[in-house]
Protein backbone atom coordinates (compact mmCIF):
# COMPACT_ATOMS: atom_id res chain seq x y z
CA UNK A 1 0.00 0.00 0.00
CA UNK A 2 2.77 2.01 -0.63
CA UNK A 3 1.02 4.63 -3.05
CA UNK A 4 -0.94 5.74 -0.62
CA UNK A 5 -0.98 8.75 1.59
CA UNK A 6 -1.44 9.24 5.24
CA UNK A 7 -4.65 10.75 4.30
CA UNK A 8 -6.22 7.99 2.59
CA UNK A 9 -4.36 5.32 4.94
CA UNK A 10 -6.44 6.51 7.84
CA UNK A 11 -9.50 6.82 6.30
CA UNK A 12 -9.23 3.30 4.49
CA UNK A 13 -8.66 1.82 8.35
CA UNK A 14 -11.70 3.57 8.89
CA UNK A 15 -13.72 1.83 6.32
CA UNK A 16 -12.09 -1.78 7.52
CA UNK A 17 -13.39 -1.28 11.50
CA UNK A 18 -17.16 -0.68 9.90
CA UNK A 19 -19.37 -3.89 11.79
CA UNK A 20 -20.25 -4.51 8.66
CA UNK A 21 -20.10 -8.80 9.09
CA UNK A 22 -23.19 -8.37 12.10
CA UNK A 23 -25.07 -6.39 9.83
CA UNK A 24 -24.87 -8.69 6.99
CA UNK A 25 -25.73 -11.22 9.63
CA UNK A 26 -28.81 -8.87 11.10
CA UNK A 27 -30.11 -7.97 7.54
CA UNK A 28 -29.62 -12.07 6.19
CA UNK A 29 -31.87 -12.97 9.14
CA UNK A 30 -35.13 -11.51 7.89
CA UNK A 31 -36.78 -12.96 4.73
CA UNK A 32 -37.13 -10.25 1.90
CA UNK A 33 -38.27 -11.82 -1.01
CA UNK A 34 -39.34 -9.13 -3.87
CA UNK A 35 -42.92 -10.38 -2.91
CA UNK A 36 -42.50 -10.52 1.14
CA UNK A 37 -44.00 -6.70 1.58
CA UNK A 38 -43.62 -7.95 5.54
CA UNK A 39 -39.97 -8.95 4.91
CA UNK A 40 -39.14 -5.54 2.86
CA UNK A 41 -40.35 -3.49 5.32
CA UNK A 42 -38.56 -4.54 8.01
CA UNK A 43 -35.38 -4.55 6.21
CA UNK A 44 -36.15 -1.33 4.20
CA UNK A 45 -36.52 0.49 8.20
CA UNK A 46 -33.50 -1.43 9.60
CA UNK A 47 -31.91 -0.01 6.66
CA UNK A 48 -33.24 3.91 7.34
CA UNK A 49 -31.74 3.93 10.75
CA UNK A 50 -28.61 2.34 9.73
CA UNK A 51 -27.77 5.18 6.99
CA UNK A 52 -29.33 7.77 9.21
CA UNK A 53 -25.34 7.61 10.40
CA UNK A 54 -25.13 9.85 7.40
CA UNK A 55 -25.40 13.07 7.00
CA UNK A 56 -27.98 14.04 4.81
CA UNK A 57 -31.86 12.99 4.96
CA UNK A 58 -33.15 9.72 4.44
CA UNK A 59 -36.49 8.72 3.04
CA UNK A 60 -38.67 5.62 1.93
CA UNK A 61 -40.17 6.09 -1.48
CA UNK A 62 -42.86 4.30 -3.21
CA UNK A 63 -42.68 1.84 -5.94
CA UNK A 64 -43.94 2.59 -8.72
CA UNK A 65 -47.24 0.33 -9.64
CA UNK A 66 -46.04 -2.88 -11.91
CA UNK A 67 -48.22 -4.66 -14.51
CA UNK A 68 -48.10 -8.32 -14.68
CA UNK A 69 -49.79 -11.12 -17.15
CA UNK A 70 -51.37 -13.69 -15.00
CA UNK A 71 -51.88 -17.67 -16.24
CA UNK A 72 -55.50 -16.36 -17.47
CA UNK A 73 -54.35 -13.45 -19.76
CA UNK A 74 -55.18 -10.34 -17.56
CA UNK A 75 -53.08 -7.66 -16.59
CA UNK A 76 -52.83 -7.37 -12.99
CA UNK A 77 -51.06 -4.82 -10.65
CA UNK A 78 -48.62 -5.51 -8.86
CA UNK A 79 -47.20 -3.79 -5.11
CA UNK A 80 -43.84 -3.18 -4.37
CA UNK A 81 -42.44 -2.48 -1.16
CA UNK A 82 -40.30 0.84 -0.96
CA UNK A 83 -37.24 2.22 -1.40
CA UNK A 84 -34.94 3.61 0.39
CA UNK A 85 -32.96 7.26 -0.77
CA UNK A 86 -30.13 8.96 1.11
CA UNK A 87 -29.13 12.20 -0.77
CA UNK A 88 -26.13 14.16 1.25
CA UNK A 89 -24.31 17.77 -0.08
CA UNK A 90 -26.30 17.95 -3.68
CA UNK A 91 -24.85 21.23 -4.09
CA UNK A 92 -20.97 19.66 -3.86
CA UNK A 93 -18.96 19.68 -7.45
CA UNK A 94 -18.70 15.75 -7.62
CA UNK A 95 -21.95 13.57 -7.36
CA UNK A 96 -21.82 10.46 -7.22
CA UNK A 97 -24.64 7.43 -7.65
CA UNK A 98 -23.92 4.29 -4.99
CA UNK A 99 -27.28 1.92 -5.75
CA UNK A 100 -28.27 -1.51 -4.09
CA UNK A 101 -30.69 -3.35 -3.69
CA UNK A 102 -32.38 -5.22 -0.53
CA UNK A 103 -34.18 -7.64 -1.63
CA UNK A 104 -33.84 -11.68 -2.95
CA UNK A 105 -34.75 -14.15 -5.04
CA UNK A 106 -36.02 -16.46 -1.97
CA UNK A 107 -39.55 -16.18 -1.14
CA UNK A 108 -40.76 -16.19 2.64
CA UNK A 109 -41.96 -19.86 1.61
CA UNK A 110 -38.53 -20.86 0.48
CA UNK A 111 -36.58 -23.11 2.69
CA UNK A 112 -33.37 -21.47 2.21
CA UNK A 113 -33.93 -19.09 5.41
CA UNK A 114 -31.00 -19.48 7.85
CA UNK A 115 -27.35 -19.01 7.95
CA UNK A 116 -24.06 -21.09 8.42
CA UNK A 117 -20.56 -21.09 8.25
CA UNK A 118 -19.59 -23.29 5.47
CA UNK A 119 -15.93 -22.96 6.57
CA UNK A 120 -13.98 -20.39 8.30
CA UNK A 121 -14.61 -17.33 6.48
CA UNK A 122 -17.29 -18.14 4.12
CA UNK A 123 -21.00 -17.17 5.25
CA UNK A 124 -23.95 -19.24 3.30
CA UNK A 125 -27.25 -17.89 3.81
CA UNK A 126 -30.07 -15.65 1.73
CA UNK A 127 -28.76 -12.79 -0.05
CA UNK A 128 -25.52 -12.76 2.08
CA UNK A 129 -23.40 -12.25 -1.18
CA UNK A 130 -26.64 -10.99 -3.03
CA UNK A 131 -26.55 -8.46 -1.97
CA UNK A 132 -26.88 -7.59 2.12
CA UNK A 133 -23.22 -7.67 2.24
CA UNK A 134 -23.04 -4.94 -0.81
CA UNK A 135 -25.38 -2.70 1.26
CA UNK A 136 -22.68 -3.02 4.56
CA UNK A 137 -19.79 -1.99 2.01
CA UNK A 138 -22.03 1.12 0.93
CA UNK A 139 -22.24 1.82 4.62
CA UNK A 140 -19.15 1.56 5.82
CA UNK A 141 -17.35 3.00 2.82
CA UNK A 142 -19.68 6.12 2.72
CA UNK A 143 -18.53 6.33 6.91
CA UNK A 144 -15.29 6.34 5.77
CA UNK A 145 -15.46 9.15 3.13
CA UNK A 146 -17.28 11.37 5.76
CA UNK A 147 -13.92 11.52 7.79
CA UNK A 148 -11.68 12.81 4.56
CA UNK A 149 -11.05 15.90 4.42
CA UNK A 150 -12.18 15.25 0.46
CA UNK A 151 -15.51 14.82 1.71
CA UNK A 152 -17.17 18.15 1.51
CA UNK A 153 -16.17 18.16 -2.35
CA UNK A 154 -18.85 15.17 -2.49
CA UNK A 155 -22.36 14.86 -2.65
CA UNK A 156 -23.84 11.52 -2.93
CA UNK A 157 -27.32 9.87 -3.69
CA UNK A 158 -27.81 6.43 -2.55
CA UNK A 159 -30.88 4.10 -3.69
CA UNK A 160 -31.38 0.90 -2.11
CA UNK A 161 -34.47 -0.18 -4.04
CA UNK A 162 -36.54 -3.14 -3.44
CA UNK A 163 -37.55 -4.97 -6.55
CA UNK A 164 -33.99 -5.64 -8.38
CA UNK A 165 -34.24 -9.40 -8.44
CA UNK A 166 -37.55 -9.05 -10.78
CA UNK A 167 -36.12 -6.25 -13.23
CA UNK A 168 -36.26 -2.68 -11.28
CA UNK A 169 -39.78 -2.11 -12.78
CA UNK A 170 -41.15 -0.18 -9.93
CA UNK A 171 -37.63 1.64 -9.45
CA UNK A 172 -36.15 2.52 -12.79
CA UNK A 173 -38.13 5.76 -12.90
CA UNK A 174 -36.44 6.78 -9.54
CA UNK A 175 -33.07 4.97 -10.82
CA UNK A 176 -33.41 7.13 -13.76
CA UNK A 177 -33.84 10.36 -11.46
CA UNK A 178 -30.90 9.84 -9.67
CA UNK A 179 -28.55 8.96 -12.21
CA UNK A 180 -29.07 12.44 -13.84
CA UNK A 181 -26.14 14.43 -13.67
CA UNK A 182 -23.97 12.03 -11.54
CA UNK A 183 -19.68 12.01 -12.23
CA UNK A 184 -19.90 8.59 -12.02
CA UNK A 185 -22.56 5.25 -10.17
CA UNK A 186 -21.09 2.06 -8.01
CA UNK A 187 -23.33 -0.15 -7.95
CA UNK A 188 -22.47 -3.06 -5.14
CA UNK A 189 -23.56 -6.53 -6.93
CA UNK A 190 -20.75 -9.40 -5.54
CA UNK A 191 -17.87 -9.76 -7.34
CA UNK A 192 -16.86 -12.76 -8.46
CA UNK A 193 -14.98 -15.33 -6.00
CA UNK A 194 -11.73 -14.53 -7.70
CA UNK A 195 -12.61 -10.19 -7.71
CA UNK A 196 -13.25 -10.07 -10.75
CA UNK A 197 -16.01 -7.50 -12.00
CA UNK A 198 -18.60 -7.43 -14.61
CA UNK A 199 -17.82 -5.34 -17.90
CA UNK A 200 -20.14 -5.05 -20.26
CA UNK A 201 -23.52 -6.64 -20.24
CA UNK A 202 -26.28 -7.51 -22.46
CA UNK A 203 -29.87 -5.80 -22.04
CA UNK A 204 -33.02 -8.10 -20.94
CA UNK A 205 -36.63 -7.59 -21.83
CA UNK A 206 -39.13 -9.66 -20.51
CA UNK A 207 -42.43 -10.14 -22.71
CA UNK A 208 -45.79 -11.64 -22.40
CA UNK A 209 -47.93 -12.54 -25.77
CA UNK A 210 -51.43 -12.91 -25.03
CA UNK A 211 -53.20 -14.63 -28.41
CA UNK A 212 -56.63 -14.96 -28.65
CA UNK A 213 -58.15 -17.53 -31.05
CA UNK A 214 -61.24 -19.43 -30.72
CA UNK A 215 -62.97 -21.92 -29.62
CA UNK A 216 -64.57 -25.41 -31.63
CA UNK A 217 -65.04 -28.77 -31.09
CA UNK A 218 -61.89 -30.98 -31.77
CA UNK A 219 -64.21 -34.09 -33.33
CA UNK A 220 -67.14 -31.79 -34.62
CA UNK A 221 -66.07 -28.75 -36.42
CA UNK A 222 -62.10 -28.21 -35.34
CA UNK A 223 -61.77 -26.45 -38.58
CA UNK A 224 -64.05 -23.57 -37.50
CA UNK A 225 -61.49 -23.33 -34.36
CA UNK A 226 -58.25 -21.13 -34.38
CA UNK A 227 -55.86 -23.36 -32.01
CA UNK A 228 -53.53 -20.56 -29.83
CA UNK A 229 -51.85 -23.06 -28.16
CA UNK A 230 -50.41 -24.12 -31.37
CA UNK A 231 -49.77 -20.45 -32.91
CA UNK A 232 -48.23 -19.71 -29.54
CA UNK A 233 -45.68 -22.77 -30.27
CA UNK A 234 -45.37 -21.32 -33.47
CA UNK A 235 -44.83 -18.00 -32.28
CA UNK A 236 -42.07 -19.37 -30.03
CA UNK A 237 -40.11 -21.46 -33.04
CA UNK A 238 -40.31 -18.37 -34.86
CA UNK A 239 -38.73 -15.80 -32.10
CA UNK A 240 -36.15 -18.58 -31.27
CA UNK A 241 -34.90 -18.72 -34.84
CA UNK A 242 -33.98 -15.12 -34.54
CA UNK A 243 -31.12 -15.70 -31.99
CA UNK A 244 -27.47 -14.74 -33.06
CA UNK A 245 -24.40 -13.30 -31.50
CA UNK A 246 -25.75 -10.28 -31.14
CA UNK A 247 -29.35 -11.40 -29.74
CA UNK A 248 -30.10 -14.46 -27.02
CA UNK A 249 -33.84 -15.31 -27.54
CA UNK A 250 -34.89 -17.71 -24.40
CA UNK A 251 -38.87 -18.89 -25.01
CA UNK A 252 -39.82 -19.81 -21.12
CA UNK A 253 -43.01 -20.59 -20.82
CA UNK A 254 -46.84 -21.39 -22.49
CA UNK A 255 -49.97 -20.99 -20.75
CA UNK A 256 -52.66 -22.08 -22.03
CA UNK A 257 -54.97 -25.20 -23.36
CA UNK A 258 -57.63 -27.10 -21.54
CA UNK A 259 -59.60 -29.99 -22.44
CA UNK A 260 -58.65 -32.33 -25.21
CA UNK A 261 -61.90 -32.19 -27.23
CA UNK A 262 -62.16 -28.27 -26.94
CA UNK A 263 -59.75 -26.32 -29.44
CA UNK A 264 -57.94 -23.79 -27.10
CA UNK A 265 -58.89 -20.11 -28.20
CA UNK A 266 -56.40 -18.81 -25.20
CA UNK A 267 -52.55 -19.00 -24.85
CA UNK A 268 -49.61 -16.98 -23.61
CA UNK A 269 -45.91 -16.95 -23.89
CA UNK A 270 -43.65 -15.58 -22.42
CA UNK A 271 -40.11 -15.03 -23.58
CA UNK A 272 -36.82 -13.41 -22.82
CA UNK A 273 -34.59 -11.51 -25.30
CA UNK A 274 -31.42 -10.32 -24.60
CA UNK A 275 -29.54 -7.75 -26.98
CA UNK A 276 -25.93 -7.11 -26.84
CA UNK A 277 -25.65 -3.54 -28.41
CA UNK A 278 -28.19 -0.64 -28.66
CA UNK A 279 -28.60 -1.65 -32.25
CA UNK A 280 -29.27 -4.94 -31.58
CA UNK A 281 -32.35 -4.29 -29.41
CA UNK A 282 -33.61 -1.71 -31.77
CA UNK A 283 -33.42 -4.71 -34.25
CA UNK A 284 -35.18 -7.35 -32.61
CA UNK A 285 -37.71 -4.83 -31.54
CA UNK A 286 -38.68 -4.74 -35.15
CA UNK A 287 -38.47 -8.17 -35.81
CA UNK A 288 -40.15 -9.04 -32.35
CA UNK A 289 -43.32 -6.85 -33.84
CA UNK A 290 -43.01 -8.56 -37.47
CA UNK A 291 -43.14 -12.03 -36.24
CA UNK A 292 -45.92 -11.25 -34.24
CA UNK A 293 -47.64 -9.67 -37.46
CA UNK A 294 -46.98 -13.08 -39.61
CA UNK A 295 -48.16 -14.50 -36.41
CA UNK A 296 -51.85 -12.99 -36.70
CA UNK A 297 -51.75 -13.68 -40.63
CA UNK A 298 -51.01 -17.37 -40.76
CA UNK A 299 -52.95 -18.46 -37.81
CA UNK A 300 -55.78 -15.68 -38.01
CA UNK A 301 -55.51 -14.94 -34.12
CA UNK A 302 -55.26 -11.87 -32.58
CA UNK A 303 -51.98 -10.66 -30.29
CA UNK A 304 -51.59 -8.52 -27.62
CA UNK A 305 -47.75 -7.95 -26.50
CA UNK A 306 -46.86 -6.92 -23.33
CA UNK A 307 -43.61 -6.13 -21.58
CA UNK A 308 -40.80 -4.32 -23.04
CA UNK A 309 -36.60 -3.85 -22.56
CA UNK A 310 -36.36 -2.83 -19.03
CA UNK A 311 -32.71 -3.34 -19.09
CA UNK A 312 -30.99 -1.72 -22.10
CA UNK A 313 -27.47 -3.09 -23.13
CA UNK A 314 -24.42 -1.58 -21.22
CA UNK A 315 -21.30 -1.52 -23.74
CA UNK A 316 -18.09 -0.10 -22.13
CA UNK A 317 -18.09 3.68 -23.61
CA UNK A 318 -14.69 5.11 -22.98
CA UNK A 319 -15.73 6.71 -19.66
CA UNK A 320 -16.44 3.60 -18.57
CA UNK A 321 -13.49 1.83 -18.73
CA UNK A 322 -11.67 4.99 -17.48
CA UNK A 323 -14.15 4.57 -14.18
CA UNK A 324 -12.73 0.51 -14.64
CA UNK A 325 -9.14 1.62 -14.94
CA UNK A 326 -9.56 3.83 -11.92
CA UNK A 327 -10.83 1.10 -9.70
CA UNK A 328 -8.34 -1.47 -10.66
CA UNK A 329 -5.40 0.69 -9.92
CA UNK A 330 -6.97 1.47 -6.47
CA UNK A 331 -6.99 -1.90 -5.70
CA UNK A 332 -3.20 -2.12 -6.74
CA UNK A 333 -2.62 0.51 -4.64
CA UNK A 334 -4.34 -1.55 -1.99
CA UNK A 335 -2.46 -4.76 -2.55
CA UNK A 336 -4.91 -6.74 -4.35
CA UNK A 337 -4.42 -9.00 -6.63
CA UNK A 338 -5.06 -7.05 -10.03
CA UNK A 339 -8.83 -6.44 -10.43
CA UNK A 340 -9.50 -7.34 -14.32
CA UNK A 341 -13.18 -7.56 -15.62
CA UNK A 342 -15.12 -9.37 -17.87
CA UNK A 343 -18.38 -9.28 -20.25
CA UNK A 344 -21.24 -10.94 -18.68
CA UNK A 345 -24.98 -12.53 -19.72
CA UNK A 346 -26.41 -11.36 -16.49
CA UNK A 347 -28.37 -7.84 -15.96
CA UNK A 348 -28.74 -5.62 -13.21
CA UNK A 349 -29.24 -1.75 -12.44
CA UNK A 350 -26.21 -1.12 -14.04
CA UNK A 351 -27.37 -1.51 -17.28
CA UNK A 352 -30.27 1.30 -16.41
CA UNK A 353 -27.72 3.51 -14.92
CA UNK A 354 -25.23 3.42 -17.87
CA UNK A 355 -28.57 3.33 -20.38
CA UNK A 356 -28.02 7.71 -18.82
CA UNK A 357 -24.95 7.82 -20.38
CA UNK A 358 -23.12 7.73 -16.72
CA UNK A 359 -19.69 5.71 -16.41
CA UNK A 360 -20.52 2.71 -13.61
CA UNK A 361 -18.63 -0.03 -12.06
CA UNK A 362 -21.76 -2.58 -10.81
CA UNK A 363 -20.01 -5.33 -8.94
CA UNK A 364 -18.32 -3.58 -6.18
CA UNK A 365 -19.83 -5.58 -3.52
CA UNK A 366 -18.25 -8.53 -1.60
CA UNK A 367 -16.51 -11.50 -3.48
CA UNK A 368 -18.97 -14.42 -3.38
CA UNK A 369 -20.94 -16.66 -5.38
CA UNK A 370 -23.77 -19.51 -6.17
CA UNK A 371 -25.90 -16.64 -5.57
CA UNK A 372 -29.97 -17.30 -6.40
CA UNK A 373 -29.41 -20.67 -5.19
CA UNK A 374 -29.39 -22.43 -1.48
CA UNK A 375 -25.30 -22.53 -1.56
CA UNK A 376 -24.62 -18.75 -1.98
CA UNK A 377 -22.20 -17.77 0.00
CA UNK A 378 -20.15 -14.59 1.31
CA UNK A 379 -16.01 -14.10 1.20
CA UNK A 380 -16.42 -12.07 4.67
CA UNK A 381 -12.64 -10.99 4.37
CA UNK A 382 -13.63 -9.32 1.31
CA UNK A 383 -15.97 -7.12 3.57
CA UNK A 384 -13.16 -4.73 4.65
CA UNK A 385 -11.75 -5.08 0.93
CA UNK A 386 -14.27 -3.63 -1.01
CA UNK A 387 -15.21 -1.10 1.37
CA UNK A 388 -11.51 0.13 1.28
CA UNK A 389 -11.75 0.04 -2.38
CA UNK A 390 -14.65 1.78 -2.83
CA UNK A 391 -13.85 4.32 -0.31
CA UNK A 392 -10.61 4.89 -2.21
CA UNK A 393 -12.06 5.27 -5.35
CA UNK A 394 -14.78 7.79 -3.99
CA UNK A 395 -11.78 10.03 -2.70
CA UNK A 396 -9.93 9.34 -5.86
CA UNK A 397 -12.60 10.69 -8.18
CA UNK A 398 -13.39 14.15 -5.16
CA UNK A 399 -9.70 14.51 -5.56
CA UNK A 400 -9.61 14.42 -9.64
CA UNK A 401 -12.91 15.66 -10.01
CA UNK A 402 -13.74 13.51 -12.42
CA UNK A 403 -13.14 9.81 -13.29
């Protein structure tokens, strides 16, 4: 740690005492599935008085309403729980964007509830790596910042939100709001076991095609019927012939059918498309719409598409990798072995956050891994790493005032 000076030495040990393991530990304990309102809540207040540390004021805000396609074709709403906002010194020359998110893949039915130490070192339990422990490094490197004499030079928003792990539907609008403006967004998903972060991603969007047929006797008169079930399979050969390099096309699911003497007149699919540039998802946009169009025509059903690209592709722009390059000399500075970063298939807020045109690192949480299943598990020495290296980077980019 040689390139370091005295200044940032003593605020980096600050960042290392943070209790950030017995929060991880506190905030594991409690069950918040995206759908456990109960669960959020609790968290989403533990949370309030934990940043209330901060200077600044902290506030709950409500999700935004979120429209979902149920098994029978209607378009339900669907609540969120809230999220959380701590917005310090807006009126500083650097702002930066630090986002998580607080809640999990495991329902409050799930039987993955409980934590254990797999070994010395290595925490398994619910969101652990995924991403409790990324909200402690927020803390504790944010706690560390405030004791720089760097800090007044920067204001900060950060968003905890509560509905990450089903696409940020009810929190991109606020996502959107924050990142306006910002020098530069760290966004605290795990690293990987090894430190290495995620570079560029692809985007996602989720769809639902409702198709509407009708109805006939199988034996009777099946030739007055129009069969969904089989322009829905259609539908889904179709979209799954239009994957490339550029586009992953992932047809998930048909509802639909009923009796075997009744010609269905009802089905939906539901597929996931995944662009790798801008361009890309402008293109299968189009063709998305065509197919559907053909679709209609050679099965004389009606469709009714629903869903869209709430994650747009994330390419690394050239202020991005300077924000990448800025956190992997940090780390050299810190003695780590060298950070390097990778593409990845996987989405997350990042992808909205760059979508603003603002450089972000999004894995700057905890090493860790297996997470969304029962064996995820925590690094918990990297606790104290990351939040140095975030907290380095933070004064890094007040100092430069820029990335």
């Amino acid at each position: 740690m040689s390139s370091l000076t005295a200044t940032e030495t003593a605020t980096l040990e600050r960042a290392a005492d943070a209790p950030m393991l017995a929060q991880v530990e506190r905030w594991a304990a409690v069950n918040s599935g995206t759908g456990n309102l109960a669960g959020l809540k609790n968290v989403a207040g533990q949370l309030a008085d934990a940043f209330a540390a901060l200077p600044g004021d902290v506030r709950l805000v409500g999700a935004d309403p979120v429209e979902s396609v149920d098994t029978a074709g209607r378009v339900n709403t669907i609540q969120r729980g809230d999220h959380l906002h701590l917005r310090v010194r807006p009126d500083a020359p650097v702002q930066l964007l630090l986002t998580g998110h607080m809640d999990t893949v495991f329902a409050a039915d799930h039987p993955f509830q409980n934590l254990k130490w797999l070994e010395p070192g290595v925490l398994n339990g619910p969101g652990t790596a995924d991403m409790k422990a990324g909200i402690s490094v927020i803390l504790a490197a944010l706690t560390a910042l405030e004791t720089s004499p760097l800090a007044a030079r920067v204001g900060y928003d950060v968003m905890i939100n509560s509905d990450e792990e089903t696409g940020s539907h009810a929190s991109a609008r606020l996502i959107a709001e924050l990142a306006a403006g910002k020098t530069a967004a760290l966004t605290y998903e795990p690293a990987l076991p090894d430190g290495t972060l995620a570079g560029a991603r692809p985007g996602s969007g989720n769809f639902s095609v409702i198709i509407h047929g009708r109805s006939a006797h199988a034996g009777r008169n099946p030739e007055e019927g129009r069969n969904a079930l089989v322009a829905a399979a259609d539908l889904a050969v179709r979209l799954n012939a239009l994957k490339s390099l550029e586009l992953k096309v992932n047809p998930a699911r048909i509802d639909g059918g009923g009796p075997n003497n009744v010609v269905p007149d009802q089905a939906i699919l539901r597929v996931n498309l995944r662009p790798s540039t801008p361009e890309a998802m402008v293109a299968a946009e189009t063709a998305l719409r065509d197919t559907l169009a053909n679709i209609q025509r050679d099965h004389d059903v009606d469709c009714h598409l629903h869903g869209g690209f709430n994650r747009p592709p994330k390419p690394l722009d050239p202020a991005a990798t300077r924000l990448f390059e800025l956190v992997r000399d940090c780390g050299a500075a810190l003695g780590l072995p060298p950070i390097s970063w990778n593409a990845t298939g996987g989405v997350c807020d990042g992808n909205n956050i760059a979508a603003c045109g603002i450089p972000v690192v999004d894995t700057m949480g905890p090493r860790g891994g297996a997470i969304h299943s029962s064996d995820e598990f925590l690094i918990v020495d990297s606790l104290a790493e990351r939040a140095q290296l975030s907290a380095l980077t933070m004064t890094r980019i007040a100092e430069r005032g820029t990335v």
